[in-house]
Protein backbone atom coordinates (compact mmCIF):
# COMPACT_ATOMS: atom_id res chain seq x y z
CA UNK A 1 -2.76 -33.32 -49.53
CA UNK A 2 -5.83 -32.55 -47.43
CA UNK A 3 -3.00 -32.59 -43.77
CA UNK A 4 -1.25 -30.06 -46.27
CA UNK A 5 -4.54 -27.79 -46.54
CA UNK A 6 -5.25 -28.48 -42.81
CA UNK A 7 -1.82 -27.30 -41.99
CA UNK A 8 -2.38 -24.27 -43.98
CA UNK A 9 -5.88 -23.83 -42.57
CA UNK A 10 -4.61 -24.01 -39.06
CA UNK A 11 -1.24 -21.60 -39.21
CA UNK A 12 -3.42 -19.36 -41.74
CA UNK A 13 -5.92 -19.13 -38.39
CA UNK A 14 -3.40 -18.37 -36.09
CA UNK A 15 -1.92 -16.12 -37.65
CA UNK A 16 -4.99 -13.89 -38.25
CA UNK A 17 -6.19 -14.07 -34.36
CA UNK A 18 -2.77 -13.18 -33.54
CA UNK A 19 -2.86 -10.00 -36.08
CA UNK A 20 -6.55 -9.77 -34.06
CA UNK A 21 -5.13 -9.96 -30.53
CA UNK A 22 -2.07 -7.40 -31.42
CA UNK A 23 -4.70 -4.92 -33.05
CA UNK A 24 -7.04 -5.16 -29.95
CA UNK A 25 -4.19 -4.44 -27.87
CA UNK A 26 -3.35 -0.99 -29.40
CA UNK A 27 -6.59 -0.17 -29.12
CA UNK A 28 -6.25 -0.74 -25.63
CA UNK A 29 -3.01 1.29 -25.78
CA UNK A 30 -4.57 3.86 -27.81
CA UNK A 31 -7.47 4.07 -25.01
CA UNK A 32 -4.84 4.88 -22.41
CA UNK A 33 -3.16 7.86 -23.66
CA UNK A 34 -3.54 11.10 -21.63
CA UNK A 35 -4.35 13.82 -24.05
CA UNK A 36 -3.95 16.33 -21.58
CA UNK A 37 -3.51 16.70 -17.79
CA UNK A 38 -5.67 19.65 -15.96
CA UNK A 39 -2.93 22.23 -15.35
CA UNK A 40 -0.37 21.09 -17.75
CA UNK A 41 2.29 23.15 -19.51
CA UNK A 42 1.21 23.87 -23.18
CA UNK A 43 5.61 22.90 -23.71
CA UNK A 44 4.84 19.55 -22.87
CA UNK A 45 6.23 17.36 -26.16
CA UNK A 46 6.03 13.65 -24.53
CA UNK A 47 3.28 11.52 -24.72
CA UNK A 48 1.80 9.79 -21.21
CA UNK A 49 -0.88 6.25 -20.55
CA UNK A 50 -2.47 5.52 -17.76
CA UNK A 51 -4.90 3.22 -16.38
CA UNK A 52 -5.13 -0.44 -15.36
CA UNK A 53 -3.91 -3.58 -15.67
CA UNK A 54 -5.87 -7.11 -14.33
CA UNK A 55 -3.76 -9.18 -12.54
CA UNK A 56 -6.62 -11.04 -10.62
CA UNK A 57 -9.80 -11.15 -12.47
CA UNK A 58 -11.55 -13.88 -9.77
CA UNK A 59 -10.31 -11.15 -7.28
CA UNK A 60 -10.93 -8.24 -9.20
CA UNK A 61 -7.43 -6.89 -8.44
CA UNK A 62 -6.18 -4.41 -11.03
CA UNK A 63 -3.26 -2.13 -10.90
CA UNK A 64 -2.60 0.98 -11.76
CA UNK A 65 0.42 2.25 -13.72
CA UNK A 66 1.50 5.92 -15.29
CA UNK A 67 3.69 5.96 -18.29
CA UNK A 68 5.55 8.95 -19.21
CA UNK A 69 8.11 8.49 -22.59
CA UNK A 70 10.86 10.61 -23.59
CA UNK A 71 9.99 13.95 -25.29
CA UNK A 72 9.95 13.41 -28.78
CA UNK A 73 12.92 15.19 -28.89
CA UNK A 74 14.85 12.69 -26.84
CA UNK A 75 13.53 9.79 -29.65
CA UNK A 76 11.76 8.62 -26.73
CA UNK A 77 11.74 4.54 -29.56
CA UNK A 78 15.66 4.64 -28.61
CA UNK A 79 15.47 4.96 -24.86
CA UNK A 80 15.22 2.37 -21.99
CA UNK A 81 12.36 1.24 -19.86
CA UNK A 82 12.00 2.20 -16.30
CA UNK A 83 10.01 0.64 -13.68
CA UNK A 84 10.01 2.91 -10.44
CA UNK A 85 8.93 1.55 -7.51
CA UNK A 86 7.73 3.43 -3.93
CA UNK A 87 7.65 1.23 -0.70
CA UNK A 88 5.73 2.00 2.44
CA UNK A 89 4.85 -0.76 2.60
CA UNK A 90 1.60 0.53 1.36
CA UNK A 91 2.88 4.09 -0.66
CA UNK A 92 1.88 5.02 -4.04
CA UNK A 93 4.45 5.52 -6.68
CA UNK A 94 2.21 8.00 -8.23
CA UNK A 95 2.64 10.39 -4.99
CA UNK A 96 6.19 10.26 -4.90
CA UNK A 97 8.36 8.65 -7.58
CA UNK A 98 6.28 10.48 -10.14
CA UNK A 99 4.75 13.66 -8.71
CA UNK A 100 7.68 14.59 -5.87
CA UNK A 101 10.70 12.65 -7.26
CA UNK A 102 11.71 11.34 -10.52
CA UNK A 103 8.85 12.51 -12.56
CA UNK A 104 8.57 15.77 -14.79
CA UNK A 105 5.54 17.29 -13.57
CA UNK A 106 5.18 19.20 -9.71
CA UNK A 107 1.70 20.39 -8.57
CA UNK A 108 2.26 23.97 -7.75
CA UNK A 109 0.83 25.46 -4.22
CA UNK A 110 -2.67 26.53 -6.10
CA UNK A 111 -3.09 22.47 -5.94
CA UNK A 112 -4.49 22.81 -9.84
CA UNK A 113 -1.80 23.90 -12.04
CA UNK A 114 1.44 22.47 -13.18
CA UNK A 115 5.28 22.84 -13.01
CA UNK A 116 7.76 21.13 -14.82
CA UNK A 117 11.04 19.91 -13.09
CA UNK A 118 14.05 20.51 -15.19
CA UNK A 119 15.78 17.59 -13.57
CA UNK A 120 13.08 14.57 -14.97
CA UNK A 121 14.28 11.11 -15.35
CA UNK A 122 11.96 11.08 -18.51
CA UNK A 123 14.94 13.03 -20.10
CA UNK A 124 17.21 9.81 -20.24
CA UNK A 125 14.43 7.11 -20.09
CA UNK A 126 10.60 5.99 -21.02
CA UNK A 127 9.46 6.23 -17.08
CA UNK A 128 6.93 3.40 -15.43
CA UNK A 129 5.54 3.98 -12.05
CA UNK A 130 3.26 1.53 -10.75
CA UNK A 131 1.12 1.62 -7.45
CA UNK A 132 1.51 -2.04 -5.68
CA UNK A 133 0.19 -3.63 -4.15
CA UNK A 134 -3.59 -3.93 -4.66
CA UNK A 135 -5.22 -0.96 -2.04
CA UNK A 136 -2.29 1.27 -2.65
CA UNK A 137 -3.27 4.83 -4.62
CA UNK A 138 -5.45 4.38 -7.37
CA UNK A 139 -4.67 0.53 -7.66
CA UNK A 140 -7.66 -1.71 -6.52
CA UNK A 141 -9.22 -5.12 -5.14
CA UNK A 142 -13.00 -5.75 -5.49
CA UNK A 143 -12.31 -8.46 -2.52
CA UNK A 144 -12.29 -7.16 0.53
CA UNK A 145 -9.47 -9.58 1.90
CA UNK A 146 -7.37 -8.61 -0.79
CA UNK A 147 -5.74 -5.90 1.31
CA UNK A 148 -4.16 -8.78 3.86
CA UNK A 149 -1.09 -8.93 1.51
CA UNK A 150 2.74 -9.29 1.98
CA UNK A 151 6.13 -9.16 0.24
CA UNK A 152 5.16 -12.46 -1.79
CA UNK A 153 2.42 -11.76 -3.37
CA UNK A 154 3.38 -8.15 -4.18
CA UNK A 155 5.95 -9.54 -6.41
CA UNK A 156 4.22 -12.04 -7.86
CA UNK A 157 1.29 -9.61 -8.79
CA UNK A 158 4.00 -6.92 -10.03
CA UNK A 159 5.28 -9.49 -12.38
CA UNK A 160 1.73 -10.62 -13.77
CA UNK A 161 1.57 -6.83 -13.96
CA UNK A 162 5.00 -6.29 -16.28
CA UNK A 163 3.93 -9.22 -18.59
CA UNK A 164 0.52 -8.30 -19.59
CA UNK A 165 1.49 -4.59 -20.17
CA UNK A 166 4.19 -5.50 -22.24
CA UNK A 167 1.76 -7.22 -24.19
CA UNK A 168 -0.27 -3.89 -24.33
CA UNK A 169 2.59 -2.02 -25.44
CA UNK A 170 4.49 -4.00 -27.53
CA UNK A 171 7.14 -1.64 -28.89
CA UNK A 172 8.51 -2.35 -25.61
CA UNK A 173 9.34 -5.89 -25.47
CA UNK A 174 13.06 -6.35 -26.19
CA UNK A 175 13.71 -2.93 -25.04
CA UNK A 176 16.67 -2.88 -21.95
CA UNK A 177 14.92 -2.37 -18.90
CA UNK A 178 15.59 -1.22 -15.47
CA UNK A 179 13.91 -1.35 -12.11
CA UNK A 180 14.56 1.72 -9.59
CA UNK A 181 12.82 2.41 -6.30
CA UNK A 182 13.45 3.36 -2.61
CA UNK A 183 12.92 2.23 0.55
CA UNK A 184 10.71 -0.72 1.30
CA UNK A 185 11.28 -0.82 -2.33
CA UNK A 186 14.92 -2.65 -0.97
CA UNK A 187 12.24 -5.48 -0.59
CA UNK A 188 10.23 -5.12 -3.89
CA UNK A 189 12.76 -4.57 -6.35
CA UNK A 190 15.11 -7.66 -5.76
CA UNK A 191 12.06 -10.11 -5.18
CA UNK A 192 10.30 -9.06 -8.61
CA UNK A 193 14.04 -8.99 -10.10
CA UNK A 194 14.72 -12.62 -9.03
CA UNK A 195 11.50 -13.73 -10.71
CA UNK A 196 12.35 -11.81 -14.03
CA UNK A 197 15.59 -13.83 -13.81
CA UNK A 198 14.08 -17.37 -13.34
CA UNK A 199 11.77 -16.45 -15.90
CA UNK A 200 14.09 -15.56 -18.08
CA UNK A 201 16.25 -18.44 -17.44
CA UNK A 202 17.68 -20.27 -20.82
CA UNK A 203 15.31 -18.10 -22.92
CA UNK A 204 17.87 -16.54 -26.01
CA UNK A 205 15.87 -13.00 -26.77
CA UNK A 206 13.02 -12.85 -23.64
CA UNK A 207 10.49 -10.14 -24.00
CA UNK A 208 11.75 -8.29 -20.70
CA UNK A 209 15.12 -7.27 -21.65
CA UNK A 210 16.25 -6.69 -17.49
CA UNK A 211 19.44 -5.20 -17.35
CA UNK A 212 19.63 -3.58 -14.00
CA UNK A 213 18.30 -2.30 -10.53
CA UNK A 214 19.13 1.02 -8.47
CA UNK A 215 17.93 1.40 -5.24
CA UNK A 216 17.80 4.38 -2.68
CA UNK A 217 18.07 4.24 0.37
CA UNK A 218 16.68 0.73 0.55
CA UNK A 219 15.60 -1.67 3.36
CA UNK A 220 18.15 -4.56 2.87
CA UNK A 221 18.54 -6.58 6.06
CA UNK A 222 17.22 -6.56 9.45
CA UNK A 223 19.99 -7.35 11.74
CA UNK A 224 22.89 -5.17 9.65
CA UNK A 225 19.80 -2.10 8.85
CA UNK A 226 19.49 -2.45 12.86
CA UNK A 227 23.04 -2.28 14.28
CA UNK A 228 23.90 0.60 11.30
CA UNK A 229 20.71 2.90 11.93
CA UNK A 230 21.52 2.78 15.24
CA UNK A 231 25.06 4.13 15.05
CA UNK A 232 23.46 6.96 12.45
CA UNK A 233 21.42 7.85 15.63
CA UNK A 234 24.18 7.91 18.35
CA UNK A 235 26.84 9.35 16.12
CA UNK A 236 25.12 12.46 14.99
CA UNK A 237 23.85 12.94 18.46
CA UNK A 238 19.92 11.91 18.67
CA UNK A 239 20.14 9.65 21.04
CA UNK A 240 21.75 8.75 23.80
CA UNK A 241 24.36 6.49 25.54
CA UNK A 242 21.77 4.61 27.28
CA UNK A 243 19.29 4.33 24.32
CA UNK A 244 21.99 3.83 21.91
CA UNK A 245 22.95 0.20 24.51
CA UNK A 246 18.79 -0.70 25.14
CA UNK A 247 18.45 -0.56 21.19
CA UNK A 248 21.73 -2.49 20.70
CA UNK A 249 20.57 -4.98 23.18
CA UNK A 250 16.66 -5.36 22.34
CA UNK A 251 16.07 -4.54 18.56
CA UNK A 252 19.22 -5.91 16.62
CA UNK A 253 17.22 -8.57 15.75
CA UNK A 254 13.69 -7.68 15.42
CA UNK A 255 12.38 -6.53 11.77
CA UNK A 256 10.95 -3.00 11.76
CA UNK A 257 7.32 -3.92 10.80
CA UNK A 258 7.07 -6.64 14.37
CA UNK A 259 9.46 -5.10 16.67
CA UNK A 260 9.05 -7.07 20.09
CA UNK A 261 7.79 -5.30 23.02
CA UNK A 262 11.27 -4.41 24.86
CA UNK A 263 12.71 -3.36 21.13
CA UNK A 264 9.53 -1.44 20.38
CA UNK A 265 9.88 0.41 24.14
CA UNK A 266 13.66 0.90 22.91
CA UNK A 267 12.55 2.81 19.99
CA UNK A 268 9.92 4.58 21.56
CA UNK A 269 12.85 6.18 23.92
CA UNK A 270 14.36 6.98 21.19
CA UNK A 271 12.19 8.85 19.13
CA UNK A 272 11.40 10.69 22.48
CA UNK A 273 14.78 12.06 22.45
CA UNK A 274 14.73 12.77 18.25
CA UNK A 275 13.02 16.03 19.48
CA UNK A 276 11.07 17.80 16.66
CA UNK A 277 13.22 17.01 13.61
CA UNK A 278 12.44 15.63 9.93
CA UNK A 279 14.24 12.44 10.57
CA UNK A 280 13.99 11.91 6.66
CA UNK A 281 16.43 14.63 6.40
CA UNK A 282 17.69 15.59 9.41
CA UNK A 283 19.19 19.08 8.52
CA UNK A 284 15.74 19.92 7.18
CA UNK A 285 12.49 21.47 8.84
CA UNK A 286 10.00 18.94 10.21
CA UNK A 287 6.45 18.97 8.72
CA UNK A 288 4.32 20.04 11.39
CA UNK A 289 1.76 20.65 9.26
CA UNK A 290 -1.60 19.31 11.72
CA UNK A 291 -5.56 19.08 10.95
CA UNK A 292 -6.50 16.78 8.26
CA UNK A 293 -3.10 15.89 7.17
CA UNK A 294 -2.17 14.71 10.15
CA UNK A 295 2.04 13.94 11.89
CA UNK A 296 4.17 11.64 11.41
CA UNK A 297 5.09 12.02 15.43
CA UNK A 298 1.15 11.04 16.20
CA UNK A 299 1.79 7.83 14.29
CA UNK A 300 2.35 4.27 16.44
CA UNK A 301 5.14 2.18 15.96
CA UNK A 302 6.42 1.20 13.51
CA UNK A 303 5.26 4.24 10.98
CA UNK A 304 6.28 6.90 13.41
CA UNK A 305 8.96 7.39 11.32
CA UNK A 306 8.69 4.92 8.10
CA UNK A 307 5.46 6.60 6.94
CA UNK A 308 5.08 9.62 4.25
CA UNK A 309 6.03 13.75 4.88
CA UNK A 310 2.72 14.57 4.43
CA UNK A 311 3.70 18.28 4.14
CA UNK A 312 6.03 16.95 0.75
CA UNK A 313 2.52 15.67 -0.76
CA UNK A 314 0.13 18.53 0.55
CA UNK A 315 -0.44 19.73 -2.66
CA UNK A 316 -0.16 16.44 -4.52
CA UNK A 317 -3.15 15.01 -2.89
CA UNK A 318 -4.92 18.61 -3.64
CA UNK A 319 -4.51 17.85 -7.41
CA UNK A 320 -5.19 13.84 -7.60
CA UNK A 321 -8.29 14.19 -5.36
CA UNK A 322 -9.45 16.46 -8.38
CA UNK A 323 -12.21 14.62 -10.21
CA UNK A 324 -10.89 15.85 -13.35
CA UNK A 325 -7.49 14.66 -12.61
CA UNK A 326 -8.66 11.77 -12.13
CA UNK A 327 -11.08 11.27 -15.49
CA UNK A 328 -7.73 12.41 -17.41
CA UNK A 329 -5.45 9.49 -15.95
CA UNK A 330 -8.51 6.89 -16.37
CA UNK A 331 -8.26 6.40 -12.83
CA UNK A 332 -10.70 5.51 -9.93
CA UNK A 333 -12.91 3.89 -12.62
CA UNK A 334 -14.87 1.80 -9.85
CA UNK A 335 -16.11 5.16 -8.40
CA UNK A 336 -15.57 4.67 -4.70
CA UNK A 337 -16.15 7.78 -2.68
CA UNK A 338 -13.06 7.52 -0.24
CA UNK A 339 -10.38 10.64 -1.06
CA UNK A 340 -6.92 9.29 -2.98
CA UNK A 341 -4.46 8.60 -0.37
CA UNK A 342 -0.77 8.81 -0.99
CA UNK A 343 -0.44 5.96 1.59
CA UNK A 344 -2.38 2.99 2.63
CA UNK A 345 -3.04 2.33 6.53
CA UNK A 346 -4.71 -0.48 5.96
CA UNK A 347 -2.47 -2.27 3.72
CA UNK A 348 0.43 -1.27 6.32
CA UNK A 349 -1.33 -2.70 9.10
CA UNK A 350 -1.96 -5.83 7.75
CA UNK A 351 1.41 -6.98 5.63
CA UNK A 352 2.17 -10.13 6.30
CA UNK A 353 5.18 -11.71 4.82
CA UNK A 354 8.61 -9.39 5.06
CA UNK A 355 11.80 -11.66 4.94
CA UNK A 356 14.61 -10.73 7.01
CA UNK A 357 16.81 -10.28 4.73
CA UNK A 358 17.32 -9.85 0.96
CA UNK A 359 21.00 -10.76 0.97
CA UNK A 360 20.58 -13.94 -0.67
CA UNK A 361 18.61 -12.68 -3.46
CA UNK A 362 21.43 -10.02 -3.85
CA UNK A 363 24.08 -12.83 -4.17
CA UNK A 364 21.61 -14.61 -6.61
CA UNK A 365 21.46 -11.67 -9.17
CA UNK A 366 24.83 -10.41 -8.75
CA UNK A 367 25.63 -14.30 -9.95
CA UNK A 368 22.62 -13.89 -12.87
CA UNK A 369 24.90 -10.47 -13.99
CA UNK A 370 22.60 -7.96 -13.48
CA UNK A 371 23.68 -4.32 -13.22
CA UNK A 372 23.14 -3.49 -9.49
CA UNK A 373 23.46 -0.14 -8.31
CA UNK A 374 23.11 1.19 -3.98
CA UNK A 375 22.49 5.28 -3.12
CA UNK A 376 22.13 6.33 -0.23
CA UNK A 377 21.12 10.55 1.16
CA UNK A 378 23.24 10.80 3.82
CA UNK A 379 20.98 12.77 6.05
CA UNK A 380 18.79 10.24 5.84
CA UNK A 381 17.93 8.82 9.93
CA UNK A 382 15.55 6.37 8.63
CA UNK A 383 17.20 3.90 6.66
CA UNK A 384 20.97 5.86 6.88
CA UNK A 385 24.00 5.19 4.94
CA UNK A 386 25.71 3.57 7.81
CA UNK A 387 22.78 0.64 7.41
CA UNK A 388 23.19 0.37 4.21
CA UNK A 389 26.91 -0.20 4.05
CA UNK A 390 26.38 -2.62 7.12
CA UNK A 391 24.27 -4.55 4.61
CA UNK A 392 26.42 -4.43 1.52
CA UNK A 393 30.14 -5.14 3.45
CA UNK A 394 27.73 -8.90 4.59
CA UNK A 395 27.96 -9.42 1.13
CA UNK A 396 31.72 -9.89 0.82
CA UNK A 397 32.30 -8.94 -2.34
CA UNK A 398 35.55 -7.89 -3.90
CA UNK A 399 36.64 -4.10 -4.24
CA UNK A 400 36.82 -3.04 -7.76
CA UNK A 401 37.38 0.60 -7.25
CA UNK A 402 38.20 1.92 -3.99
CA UNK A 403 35.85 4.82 -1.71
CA UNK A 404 36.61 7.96 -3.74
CA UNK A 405 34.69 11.59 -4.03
CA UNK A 406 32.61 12.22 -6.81
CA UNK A 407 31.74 15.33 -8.75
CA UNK A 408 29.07 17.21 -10.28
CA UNK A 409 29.09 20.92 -11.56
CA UNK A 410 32.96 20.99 -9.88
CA UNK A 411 31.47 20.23 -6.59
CA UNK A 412 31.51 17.04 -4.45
CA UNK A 413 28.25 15.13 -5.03
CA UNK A 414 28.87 12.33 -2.71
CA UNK A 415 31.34 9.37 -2.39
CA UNK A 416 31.31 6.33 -4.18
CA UNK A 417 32.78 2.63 -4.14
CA UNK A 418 32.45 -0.44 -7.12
CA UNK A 419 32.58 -3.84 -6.33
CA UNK A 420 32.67 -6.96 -8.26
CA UNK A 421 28.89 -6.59 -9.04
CA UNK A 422 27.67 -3.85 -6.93
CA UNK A 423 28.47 0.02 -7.01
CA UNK A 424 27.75 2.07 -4.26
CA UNK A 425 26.97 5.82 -3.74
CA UNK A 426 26.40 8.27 -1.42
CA UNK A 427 24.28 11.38 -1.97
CA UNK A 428 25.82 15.00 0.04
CA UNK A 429 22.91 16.43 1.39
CA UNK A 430 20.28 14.49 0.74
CA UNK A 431 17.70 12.53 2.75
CA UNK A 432 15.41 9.46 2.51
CA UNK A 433 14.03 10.60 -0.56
CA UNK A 434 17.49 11.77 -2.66
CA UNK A 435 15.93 13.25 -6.14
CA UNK A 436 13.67 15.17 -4.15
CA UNK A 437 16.03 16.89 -2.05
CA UNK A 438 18.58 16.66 -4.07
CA UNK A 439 17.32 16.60 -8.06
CA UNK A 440 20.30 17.66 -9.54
CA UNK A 441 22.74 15.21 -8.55
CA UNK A 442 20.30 12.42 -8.98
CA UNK A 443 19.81 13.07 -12.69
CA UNK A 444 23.59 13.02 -12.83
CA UNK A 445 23.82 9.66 -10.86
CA UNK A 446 20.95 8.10 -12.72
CA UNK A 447 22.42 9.17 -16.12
CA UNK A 448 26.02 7.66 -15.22
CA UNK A 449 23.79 4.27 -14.23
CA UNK A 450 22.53 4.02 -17.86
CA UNK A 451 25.50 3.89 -19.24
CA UNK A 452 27.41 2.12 -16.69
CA UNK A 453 30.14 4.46 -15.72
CA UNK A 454 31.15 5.56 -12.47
CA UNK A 455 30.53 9.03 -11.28
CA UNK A 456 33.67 11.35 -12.13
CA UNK A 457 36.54 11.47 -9.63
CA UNK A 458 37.49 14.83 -10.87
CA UNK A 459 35.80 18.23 -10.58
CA UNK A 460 37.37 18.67 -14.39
């Protein structure tokens, strides 16, 4: 009788610091929520959080995320979960994915006010953009060697990340879930996917319901990124015979963050011969925008041309440099004087870890099941379409549906192929960065990924 009472005791304690735990954590929830951005639309009818998230508390390295549901319209409780993911290394999500890309808000020229895109991502999903690693935006480390990182820990941090906030927002957990990202994001998203999947392993309902990645223009593999970038160059005329041979001959190899010194003098030639071009989007103008935001063509190797358009964010670095901004999204809470940066130098200049290739990791969660989707701008000269599909034919997989044109609004969008665990896409017109220069057709792609149906073949 008394192990009976014990027994009842115990569970009967558990259960109420559990109902204590789960109540703290809406309060922390609760403490999140943006009531109201400076500058934003009185129409605005989802809800937003923001702040931080420990991952580190010997190291004092916290990072910052940015939820934005579904407008209530939507029934924003019914919707997926999206992680988006910038790459850099070293770029905030917050600048791009959210404020240039995928997100519903765009600072208008004024730098104070604004503008809502009509072509959100928010419309079809419950959108998470993070800033990893540690140093990048408004995430933070309160140790100093914190900003030596690499591709290992970045993931590792990013998953610590995903578990703890689900535990802050628990009407989450269970909900399908979906990572999306672009460029050095190629890296990010399949490492932080392949430890969702072990973690996941032989658990029947786990709390991160991971259905599926989509990546843009993504940095896949060094040697097939090479020898396809490359090609991009020579075939639409930026470079030249003899370039297009010294790169063949001295980079193939070499990873863009540690090219070698004949591969680096290779590219340098190269970029000589680029001329003044947005090699993001190649049909575009260039941002020559000088002074204090500075040119992408000043930059050393290897960021000449892997770094930011700072002329994209010019007025997105107006508005979150904005103290008030700032006090609304709960961010910079350690104070530190030093303006928001869309992109970290320092966390570029010292990565340390960057695999050469992610194709194993590829094969390991096309095997796990997992919804994989590949886009690609093709305008794009920094990590082209001709790279990418370098990458994906290593892979040997087996066609499923064969290269077709795909259409939107009874135009071609792009082209498109599915494999036996892959899809890939092309994007007509756009660049490195395809839902900014192309918003439209990347709703329309994103929407077709949710529900797992390839892009119409018809302009009917």
């Amino acid at each position: 009788m008394r192990l009976f009472y014990l027994y009842g005791f115990v569970t009967l304690f558990l259960a109420s610091s559990l109902v204590v735990a789960n109540a703290k954590q809406v309060r922390h929830q609760e403490s999140d929520r943006i009531i109201k951005l400076p500058g934003q639309p009185a129409t605005v009818t989802f809800s937003q959080y923001s702040g931080y998230v420990t991952v580190d508390k010997i190291a004092g390295r916290a990072l910052f995320y940015w939820l934005i549901e579904s407008p209530a319209s939507k029934k924003p409780e019914l919707k997926p979960l999206v992680l988006w993911l910038n790459g850099g290394p070293g770029c905030s999500s917050v600048a791009y994915g959210a404020s240039e890309e995928v997100g519903p808000f765009r600072v208008r020229p004024d730098g104070t006010t604004l503008a809502v895109s009509p072509y959100a991502w928010n419309h079809e999903a419950n959108l998470l953009f993070l800033d990893s690693p540690a140093g990048v935006g408004f995430s933070y480390s309160n140790t100093s060697f914190d900003m030596v990182t690499g591709d290992k820990r970045t993931a590792n941090d990013a998953y610590k990340f995903l578990k703890r906030w689900f535990e802050r927002f628990p009407q989450y957990k269970n909900r399908p879930f979906y990572i999306a990202g672009e460029s050095y994001a190629g890296h990010y998203i399949p490492e932080l996917s392949q430890i969702i999947i072990q973690h996941n392993k032989g658990i029947k309902n786990p709390i991160t319901n991971f259905r599926g990645i989509l990546l843009g223009n993504p940095l896949i593999d060094d040697y097939y990124d090479n020898i396809g970038t490359f090609e991009f160059w020579w075939n639409h005329g930026l470079i030249s015979d003899s370039t297009y041979k010294a790169l063949n001959e001295s980079c193939p190899y070499d990873s863009f963050l540690f090219p070698r010194n004949q591969c680096h003098q290779a590219l340098e030639r190269a970029y000589s011969e680029f001329g003044d071009i947005n090699p993001y989007a190649i049909y575009d103008s260039p941002c020559n925008d000088l002074g204090t935001l500075g040119n992408n063509l000043k930059m050393p190797l290897p960021w000449k041309f892997r770094g930011n358009d700072q002329c994209i964010v010019k007025y997105t670095k107006m508005y979150m440099n904005n103290p008030d901004v700032q006090k609304a999204l709960h961010a910079n809470i350690t104070g530190l004087p030093h303006p928001w940066m869309t992109c970290s130098e320092v966390i570029r200049s010292n990565w340390t870890d960057s695999p050469k290739s992610m194709l194993p990791i590829f094969k390991e969660l096309i095997a796990a099941g997992l919804r994989i989707w590949v886009f690609s701008g093709d305008t794009d000269a920094v990590l082209p379409l001709t790279a990418t599909r370098y990458s994906l034919k290593a892979l040997n997989l087996k066609n499923v549906t064969d290269w077709y044109a795909w259409y939107d609004n009874q135009k071609v969008g792009g082209w498109s192929q599915a494999y036996e665990g892959l899809t890939y896409i092309t994007v007509r017109g756009a660049g490195h960065e395809v839902p900014l220069g192309r918003p439209r057709l990347a709703s329309t792609l994103f929407q077709h990924f949710l529900n797992n149906k390839n892009l119409p073949s018809s302009p009917k």
